[in-house]
N, C-alpha and C. Protein backbone atom coordinates (compact mmCIF):
# COMPACT_ATOMS: atom_id res chain seq x y z
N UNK A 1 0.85 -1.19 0.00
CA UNK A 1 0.00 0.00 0.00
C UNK A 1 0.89 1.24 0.00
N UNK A 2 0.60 2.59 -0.80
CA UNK A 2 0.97 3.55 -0.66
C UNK A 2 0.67 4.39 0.07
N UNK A 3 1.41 5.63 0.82
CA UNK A 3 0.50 6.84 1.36
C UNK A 3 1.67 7.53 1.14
N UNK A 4 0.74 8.61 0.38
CA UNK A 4 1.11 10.14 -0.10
C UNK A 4 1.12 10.66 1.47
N UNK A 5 1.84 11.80 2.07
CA UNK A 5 2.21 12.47 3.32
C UNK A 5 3.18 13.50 2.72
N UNK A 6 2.81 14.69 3.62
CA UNK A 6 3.79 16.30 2.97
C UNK A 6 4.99 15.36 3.37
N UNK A 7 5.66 16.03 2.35
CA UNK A 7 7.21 16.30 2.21
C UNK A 7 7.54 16.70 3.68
N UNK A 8 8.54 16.60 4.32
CA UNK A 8 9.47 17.20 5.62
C UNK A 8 10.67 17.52 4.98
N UNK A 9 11.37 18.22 5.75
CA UNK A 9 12.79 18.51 5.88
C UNK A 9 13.64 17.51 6.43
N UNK A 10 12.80 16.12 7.00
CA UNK A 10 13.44 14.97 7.56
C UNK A 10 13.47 13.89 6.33
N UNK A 11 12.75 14.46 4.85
CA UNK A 11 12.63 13.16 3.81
C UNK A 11 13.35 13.75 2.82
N UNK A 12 14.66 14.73 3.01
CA UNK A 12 15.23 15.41 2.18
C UNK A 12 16.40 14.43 1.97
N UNK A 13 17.26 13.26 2.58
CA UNK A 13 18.09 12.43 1.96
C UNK A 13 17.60 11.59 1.27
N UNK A 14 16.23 10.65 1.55
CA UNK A 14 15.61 10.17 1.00
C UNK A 14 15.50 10.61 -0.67
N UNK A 15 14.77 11.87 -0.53
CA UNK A 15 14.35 12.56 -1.35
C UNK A 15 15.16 13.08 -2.66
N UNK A 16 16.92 13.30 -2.16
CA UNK A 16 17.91 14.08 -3.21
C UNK A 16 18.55 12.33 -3.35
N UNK A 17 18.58 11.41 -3.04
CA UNK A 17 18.86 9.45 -3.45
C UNK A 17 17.73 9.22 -4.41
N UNK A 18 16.76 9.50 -4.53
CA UNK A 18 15.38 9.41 -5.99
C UNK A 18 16.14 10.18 -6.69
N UNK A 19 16.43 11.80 -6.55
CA UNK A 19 16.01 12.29 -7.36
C UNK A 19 17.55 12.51 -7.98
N UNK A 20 19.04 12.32 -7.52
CA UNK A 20 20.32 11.82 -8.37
C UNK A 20 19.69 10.59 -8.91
N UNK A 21 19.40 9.55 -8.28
CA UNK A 21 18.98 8.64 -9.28
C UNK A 21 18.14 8.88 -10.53
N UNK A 22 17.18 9.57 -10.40
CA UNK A 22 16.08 9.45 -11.58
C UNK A 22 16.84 10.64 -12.48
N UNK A 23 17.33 11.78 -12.20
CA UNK A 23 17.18 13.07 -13.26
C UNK A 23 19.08 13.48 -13.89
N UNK A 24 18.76 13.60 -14.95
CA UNK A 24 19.91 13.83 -15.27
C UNK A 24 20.45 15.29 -14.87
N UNK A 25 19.49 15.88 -14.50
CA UNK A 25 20.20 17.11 -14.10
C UNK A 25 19.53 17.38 -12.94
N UNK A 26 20.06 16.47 -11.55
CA UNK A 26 19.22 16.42 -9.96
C UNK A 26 19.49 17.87 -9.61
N UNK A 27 18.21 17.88 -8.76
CA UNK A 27 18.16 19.32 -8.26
C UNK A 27 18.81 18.81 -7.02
N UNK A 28 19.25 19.93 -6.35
CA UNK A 28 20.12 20.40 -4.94
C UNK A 28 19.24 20.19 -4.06
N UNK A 29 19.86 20.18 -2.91
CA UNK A 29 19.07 20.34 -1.42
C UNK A 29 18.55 21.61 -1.09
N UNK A 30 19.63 22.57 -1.58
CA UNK A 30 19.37 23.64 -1.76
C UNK A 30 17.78 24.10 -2.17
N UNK A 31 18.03 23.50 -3.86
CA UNK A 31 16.20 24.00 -3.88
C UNK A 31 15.47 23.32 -4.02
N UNK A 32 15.63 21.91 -3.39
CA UNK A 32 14.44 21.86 -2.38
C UNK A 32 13.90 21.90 -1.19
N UNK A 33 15.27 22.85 -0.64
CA UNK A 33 14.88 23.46 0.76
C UNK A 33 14.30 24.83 0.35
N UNK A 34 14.59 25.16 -0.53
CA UNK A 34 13.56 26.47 -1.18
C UNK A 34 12.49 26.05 -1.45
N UNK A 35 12.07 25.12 -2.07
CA UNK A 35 10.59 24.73 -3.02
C UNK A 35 9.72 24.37 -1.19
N UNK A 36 10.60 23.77 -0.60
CA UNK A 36 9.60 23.77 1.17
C UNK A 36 9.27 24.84 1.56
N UNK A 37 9.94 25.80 1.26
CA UNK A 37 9.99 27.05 2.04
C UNK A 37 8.84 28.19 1.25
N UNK A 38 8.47 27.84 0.05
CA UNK A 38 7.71 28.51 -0.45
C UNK A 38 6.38 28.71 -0.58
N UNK A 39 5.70 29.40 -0.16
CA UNK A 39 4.41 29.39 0.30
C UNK A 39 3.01 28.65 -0.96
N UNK A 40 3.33 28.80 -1.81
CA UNK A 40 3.04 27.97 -3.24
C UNK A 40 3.01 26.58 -3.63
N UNK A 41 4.64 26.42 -3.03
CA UNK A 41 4.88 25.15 -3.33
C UNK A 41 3.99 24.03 -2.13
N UNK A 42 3.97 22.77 -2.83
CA UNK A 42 3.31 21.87 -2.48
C UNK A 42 3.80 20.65 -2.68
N UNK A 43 4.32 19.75 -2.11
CA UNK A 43 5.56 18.75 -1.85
C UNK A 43 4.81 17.37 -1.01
N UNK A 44 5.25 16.41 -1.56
CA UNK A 44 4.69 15.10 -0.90
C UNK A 44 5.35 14.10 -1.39
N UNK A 45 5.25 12.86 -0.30
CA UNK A 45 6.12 11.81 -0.56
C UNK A 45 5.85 10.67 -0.81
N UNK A 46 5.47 9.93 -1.15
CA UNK A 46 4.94 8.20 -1.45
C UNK A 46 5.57 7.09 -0.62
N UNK A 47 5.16 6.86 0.59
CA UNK A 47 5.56 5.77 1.52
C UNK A 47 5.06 4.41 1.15
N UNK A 48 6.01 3.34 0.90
CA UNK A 48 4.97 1.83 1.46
C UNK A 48 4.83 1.74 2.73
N UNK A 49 4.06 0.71 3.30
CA UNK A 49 3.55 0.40 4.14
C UNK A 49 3.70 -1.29 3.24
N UNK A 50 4.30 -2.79 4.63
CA UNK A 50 4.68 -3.17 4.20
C UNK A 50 5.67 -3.69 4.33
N UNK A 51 6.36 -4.83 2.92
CA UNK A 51 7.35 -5.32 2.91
C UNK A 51 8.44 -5.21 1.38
N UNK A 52 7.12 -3.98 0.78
CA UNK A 52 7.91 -3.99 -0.92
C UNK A 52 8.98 -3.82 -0.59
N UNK A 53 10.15 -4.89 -1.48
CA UNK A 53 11.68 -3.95 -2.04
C UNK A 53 12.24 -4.03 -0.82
N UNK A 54 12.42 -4.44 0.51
CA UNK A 54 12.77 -4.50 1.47
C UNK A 54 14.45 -5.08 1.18
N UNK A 55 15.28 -3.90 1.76
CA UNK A 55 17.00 -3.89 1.85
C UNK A 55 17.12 -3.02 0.53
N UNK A 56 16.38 -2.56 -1.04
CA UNK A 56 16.80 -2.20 -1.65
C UNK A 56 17.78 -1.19 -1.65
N UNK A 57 18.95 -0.96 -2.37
CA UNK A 57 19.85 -0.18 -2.44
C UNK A 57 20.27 0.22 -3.86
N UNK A 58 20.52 1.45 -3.84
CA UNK A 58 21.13 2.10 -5.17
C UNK A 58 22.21 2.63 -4.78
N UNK A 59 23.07 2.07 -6.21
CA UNK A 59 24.26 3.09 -6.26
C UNK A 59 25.14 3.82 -7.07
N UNK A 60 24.60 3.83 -8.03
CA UNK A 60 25.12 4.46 -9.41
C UNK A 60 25.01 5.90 -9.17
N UNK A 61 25.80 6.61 -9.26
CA UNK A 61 26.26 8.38 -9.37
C UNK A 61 26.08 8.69 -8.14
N UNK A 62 26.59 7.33 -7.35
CA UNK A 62 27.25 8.03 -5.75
C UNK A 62 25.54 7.95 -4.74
N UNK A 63 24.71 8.05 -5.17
CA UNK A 63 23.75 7.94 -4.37
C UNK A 63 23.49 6.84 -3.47
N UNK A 64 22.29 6.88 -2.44
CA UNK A 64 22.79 5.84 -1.02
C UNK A 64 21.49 5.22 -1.11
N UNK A 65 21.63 3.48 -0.16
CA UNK A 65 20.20 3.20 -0.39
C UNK A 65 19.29 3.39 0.49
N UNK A 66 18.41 2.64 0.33
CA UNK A 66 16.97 3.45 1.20
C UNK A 66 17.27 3.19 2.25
N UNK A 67 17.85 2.04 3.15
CA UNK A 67 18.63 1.90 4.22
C UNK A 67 16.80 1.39 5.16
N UNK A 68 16.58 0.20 4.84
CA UNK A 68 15.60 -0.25 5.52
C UNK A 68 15.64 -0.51 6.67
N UNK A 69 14.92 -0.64 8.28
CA UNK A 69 13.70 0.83 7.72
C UNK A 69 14.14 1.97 7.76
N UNK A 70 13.12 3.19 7.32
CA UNK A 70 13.91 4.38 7.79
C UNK A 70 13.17 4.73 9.05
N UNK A 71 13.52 5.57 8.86
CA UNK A 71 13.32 6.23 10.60
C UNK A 71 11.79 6.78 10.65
N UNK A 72 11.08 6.63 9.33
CA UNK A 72 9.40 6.96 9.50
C UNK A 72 9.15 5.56 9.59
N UNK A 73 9.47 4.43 9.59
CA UNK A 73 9.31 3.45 9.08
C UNK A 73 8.61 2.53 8.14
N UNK A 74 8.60 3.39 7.27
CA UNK A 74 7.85 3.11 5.41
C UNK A 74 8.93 3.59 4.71
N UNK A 75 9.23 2.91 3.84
CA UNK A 75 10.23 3.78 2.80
C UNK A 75 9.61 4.44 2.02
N UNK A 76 10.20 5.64 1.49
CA UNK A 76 10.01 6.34 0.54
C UNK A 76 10.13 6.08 -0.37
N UNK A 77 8.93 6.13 -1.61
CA UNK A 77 9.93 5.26 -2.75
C UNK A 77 9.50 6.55 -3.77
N UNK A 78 9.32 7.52 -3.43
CA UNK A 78 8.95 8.72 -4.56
C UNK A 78 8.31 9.80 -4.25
N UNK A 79 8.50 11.04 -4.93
CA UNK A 79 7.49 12.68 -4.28
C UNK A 79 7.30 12.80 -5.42
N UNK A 80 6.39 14.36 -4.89
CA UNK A 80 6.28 15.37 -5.97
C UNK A 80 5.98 16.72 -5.55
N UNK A 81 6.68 17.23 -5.97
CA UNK A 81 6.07 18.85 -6.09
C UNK A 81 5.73 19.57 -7.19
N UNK A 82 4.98 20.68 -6.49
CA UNK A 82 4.19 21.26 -7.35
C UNK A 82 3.83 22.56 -7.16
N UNK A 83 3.09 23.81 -7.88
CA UNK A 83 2.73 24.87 -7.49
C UNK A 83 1.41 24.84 -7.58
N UNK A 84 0.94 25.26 -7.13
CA UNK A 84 -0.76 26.06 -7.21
C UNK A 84 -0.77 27.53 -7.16
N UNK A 85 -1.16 28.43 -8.53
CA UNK A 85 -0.89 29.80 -8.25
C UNK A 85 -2.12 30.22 -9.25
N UNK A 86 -3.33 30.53 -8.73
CA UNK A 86 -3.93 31.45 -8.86
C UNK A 86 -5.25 30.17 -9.20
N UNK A 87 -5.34 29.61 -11.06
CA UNK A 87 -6.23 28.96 -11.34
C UNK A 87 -5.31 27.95 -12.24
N UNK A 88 -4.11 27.97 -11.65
CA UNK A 88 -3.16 27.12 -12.47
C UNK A 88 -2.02 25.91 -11.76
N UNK A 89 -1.98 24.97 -11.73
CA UNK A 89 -1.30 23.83 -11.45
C UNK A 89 -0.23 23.60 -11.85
N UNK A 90 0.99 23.82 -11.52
CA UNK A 90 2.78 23.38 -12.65
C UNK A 90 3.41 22.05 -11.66
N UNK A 91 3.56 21.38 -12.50
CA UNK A 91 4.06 20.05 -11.71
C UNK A 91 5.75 20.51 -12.06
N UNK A 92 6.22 20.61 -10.73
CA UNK A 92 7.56 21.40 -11.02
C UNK A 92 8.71 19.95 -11.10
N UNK A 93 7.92 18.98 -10.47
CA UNK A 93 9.18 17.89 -10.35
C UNK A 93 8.62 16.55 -9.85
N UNK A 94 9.20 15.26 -10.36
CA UNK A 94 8.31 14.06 -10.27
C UNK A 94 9.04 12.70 -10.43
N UNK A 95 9.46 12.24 -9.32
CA UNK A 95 9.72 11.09 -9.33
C UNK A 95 9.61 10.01 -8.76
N UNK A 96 9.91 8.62 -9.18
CA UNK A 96 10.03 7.53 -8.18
C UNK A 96 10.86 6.95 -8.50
N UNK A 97 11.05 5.84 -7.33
CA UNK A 97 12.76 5.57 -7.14
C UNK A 97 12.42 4.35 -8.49
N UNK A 98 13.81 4.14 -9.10
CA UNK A 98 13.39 3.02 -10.31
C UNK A 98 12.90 1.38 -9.83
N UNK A 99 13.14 0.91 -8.86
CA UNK A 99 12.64 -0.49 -7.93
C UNK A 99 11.31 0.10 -8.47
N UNK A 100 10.52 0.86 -8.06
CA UNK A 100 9.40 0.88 -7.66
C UNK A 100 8.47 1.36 -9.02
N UNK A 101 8.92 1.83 -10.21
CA UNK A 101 8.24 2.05 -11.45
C UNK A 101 7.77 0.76 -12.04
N UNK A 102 6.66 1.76 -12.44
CA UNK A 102 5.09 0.88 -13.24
C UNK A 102 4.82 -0.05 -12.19
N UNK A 103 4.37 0.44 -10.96
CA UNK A 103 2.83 -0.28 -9.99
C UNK A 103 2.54 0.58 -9.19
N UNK A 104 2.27 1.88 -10.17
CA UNK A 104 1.05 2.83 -10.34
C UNK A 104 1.42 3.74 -9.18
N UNK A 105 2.55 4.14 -8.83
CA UNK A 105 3.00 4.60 -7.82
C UNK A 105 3.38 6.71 -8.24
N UNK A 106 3.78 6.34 -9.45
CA UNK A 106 3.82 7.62 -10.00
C UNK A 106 2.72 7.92 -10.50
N UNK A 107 1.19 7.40 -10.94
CA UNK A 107 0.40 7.82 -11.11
C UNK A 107 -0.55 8.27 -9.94
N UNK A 108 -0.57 7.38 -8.22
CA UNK A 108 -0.99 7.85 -7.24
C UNK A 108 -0.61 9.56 -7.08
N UNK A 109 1.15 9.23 -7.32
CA UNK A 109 1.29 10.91 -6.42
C UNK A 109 1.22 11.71 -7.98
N UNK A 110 1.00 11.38 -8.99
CA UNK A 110 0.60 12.93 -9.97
C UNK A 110 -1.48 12.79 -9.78
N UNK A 111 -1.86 11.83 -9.71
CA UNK A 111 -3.62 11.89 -8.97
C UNK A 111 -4.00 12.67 -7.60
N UNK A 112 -2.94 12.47 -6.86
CA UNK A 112 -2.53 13.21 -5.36
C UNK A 112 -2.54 14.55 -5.99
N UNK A 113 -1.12 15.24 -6.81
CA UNK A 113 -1.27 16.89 -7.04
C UNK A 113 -2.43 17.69 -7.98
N UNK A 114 -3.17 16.15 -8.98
CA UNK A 114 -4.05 17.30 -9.48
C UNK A 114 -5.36 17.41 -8.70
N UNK A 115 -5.76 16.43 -7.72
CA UNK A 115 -6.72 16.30 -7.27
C UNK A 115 -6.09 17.60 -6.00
N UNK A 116 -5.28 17.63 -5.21
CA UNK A 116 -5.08 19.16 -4.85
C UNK A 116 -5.41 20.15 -5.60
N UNK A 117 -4.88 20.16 -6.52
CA UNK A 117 -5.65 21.09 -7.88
C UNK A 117 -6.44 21.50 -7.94
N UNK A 118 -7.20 20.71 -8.28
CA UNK A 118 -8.73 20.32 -8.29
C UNK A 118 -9.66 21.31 -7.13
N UNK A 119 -9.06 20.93 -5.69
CA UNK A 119 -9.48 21.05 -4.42
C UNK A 119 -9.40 22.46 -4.33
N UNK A 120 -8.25 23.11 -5.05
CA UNK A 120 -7.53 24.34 -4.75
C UNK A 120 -7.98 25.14 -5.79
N UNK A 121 -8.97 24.92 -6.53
CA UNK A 121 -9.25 26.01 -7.47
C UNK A 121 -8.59 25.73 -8.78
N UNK A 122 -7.73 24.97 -9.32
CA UNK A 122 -6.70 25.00 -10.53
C UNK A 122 -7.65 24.76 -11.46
N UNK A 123 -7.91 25.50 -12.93
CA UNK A 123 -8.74 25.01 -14.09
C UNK A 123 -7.75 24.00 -14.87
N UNK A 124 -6.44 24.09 -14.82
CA UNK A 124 -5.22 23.67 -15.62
C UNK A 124 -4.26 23.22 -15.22
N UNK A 125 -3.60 22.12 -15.76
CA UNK A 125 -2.33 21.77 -14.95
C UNK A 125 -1.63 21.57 -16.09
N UNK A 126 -0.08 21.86 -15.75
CA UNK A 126 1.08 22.21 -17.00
C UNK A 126 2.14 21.47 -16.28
N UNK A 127 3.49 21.05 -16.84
CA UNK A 127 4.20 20.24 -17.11
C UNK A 127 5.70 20.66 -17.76
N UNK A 128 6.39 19.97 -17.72
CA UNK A 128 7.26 19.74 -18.92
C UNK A 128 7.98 18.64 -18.52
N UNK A 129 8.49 18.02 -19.66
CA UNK A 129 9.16 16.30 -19.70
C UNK A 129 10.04 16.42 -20.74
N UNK A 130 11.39 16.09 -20.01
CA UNK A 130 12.12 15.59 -21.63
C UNK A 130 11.29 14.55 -22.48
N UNK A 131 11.87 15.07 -23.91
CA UNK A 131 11.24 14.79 -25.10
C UNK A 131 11.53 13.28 -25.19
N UNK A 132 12.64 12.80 -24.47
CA UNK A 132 13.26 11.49 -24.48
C UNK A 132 12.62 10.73 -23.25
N UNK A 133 12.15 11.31 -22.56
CA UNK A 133 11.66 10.32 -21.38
C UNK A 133 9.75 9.83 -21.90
N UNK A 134 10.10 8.83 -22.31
CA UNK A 134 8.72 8.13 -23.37
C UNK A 134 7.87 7.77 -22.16
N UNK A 135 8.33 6.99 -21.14
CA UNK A 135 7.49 6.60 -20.24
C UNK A 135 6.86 7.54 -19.32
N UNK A 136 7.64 8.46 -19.02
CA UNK A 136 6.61 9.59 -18.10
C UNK A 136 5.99 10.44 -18.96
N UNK A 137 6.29 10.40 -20.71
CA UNK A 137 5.08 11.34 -21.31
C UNK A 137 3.81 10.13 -21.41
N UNK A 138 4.05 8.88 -21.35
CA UNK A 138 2.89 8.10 -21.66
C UNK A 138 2.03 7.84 -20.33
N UNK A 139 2.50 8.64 -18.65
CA UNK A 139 1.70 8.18 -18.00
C UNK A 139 1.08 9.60 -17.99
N UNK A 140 1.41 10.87 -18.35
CA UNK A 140 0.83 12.02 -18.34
C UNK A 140 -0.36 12.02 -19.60
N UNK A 141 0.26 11.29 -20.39
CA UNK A 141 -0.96 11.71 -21.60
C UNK A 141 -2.04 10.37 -20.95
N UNK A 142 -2.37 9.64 -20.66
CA UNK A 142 -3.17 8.86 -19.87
C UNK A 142 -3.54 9.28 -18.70
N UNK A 143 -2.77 10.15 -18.14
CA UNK A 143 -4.14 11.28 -17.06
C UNK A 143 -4.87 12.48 -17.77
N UNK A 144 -4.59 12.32 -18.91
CA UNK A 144 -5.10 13.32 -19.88
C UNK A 144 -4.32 14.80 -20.14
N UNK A 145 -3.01 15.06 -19.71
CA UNK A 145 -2.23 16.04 -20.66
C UNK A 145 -2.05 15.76 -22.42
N UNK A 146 -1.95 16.53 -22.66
CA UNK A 146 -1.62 16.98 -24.27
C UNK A 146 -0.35 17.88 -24.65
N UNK A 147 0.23 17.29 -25.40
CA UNK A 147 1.29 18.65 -25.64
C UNK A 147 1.01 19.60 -26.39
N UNK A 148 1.42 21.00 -25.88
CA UNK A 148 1.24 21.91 -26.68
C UNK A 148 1.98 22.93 -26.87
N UNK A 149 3.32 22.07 -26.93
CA UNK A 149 4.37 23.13 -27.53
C UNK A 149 5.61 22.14 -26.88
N UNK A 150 7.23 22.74 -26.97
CA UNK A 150 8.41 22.35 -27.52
C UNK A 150 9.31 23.30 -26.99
N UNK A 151 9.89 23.18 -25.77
CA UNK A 151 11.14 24.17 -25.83
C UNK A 151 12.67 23.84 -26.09
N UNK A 152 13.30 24.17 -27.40
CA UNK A 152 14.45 23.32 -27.71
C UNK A 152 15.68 23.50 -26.83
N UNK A 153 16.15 22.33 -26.49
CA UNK A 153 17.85 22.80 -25.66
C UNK A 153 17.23 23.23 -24.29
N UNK A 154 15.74 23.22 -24.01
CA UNK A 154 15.54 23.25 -22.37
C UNK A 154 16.37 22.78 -21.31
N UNK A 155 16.90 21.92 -21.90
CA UNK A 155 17.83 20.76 -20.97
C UNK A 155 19.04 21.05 -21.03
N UNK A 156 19.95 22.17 -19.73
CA UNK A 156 21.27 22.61 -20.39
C UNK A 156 22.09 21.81 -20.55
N UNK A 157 22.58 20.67 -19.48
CA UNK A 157 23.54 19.91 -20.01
C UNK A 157 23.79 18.89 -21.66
N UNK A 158 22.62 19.04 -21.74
CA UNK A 158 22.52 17.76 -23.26
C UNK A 158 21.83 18.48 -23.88
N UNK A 159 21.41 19.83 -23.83
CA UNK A 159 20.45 20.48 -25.38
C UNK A 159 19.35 20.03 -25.31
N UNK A 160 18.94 19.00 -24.62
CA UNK A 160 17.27 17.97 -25.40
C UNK A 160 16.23 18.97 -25.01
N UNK A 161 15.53 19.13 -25.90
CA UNK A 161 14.33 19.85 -25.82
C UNK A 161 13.39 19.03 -24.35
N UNK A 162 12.65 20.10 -24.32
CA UNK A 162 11.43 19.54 -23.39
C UNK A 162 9.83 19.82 -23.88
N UNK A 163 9.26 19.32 -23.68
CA UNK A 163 8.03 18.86 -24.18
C UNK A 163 6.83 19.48 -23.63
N UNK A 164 6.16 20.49 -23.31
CA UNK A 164 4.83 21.34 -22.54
C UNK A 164 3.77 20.57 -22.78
N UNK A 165 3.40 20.34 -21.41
CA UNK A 165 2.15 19.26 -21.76
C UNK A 165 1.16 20.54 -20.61
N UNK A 166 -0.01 20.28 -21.14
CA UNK A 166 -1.06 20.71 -20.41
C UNK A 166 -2.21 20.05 -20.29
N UNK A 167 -3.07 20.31 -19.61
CA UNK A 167 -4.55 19.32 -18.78
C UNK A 167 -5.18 20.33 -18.51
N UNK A 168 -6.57 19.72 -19.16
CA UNK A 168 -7.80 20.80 -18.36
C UNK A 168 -8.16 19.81 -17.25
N UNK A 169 -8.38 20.90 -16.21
CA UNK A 169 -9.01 19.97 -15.31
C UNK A 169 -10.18 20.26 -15.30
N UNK A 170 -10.77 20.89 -15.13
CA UNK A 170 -12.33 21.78 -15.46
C UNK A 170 -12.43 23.06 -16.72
N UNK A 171 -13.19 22.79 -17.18
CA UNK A 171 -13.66 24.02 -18.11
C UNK A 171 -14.49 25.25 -17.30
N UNK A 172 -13.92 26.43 -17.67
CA UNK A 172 -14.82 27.55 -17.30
C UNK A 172 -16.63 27.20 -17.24
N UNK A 173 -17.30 27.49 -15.98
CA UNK A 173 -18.79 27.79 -15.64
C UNK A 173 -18.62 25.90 -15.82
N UNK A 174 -18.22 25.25 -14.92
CA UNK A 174 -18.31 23.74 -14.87
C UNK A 174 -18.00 23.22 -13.63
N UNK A 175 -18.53 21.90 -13.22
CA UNK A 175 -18.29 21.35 -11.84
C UNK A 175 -16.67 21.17 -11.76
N UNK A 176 -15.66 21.63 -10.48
CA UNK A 176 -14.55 21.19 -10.59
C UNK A 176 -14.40 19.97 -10.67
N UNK A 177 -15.14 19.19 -9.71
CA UNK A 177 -14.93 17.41 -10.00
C UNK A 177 -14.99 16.91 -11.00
N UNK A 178 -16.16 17.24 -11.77
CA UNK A 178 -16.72 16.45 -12.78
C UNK A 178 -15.92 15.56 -14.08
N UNK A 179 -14.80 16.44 -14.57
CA UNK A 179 -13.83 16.31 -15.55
C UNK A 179 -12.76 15.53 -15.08
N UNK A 180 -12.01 15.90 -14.17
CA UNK A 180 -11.23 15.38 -13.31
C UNK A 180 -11.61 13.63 -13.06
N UNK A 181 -12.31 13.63 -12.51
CA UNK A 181 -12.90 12.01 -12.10
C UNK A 181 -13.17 11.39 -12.58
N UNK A 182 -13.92 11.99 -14.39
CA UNK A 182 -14.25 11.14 -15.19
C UNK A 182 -12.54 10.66 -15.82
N UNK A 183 -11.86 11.60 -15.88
CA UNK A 183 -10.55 11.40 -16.48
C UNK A 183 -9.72 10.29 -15.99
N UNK A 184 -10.16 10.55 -14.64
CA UNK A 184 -9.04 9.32 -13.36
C UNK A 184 -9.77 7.86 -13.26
N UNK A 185 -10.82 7.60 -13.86
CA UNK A 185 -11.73 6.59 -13.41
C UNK A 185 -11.82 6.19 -14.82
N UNK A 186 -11.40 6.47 -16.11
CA UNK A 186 -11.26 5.99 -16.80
C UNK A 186 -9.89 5.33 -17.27
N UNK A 187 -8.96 5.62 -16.55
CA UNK A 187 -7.78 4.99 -16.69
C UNK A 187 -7.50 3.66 -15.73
């Protein structure tokens, strides 16, 4: 079983071990001790509960393993953050640890930020994905993003473009739920 729970300042080793692992260009502690600190931002973590993956360890580009248990005693196996600013949703960052991809674990916590969304007023939720990462554009376009546009060389170290995906979550003069649920309940 999963449970989504805010982000802490205590799931920040956890948290920078996903995210050297997953991103070619990992963000710092730094900012994501900023993205906590920001009144906007919106941060959460994906615990099992359980025995998944139990002792797993990573270690490629120096990163450490989950070191079972941890000290919440669920491992972390993935977050996300995000903004909510005004009537708009930006999924600023999204991962899970690789043990734990495809059993629906990255689709809980991006269902977790739009359904905040949702909760919070957002008509729209926006994105961007390298153009090369096939599998996280195929679980976004199955919560119903679309791309709609291309920024080339987004990606400074390697040039690769990135990919703008956007989602309605509600249409103007419409139930916020309504769209949303039909979208999530059809997948």
């Amino acid at each position: 079983m999963v449970q989504i729970v805010p982000m802490t300042w205590d799931d920040l080793p956890e948290v920078l071990a996903i995210e050297r692992e997953s991103q070619a260009e990992p963000w710092s502690e730094r900012s994501f001790g900023e993205e906590l600190a920001r009144p906007e931002t919106w941060a959460f973590v994906a615990r099992l509960s359980g025995t998944w993956g139990e002792g797993i360890e990573m270690h490629s580009r120096g990163s450490v393993g989950l070191n079972f248990p941890t000290d919440h005693g669920m491992p972390l196996c993935g977050y996300v953050c995000f903004w909510i600013v005004a009537d708009e949703l930006q999924i600023m960052n999204i991962a899970v640890h690789r043990s734990f991809r495809r059993r629906g674990i990255g689709w809980a916590l991006l269902s977790h930020a739009l359904g905040a969304g949702v909760a919070s007023g957002a008509r729209r939720a926006f994105l961007e994905v390298r153009k090369s990462n096939g599998g996280a554009r195929k679980l976004y376009e199955k919560a119903g993003f679309s791309k709609v546009g291309e920024r080339p060389g987004y990606y400074g170290l390697d040039q690769e473009a990135a990919v703008l995906m956007e989602m309605v979550l509600y249409p103007p003069d419409s139930d916020p739920t309504s769209l949303f649920q039909r979208q999530v309940r059809s997948c």
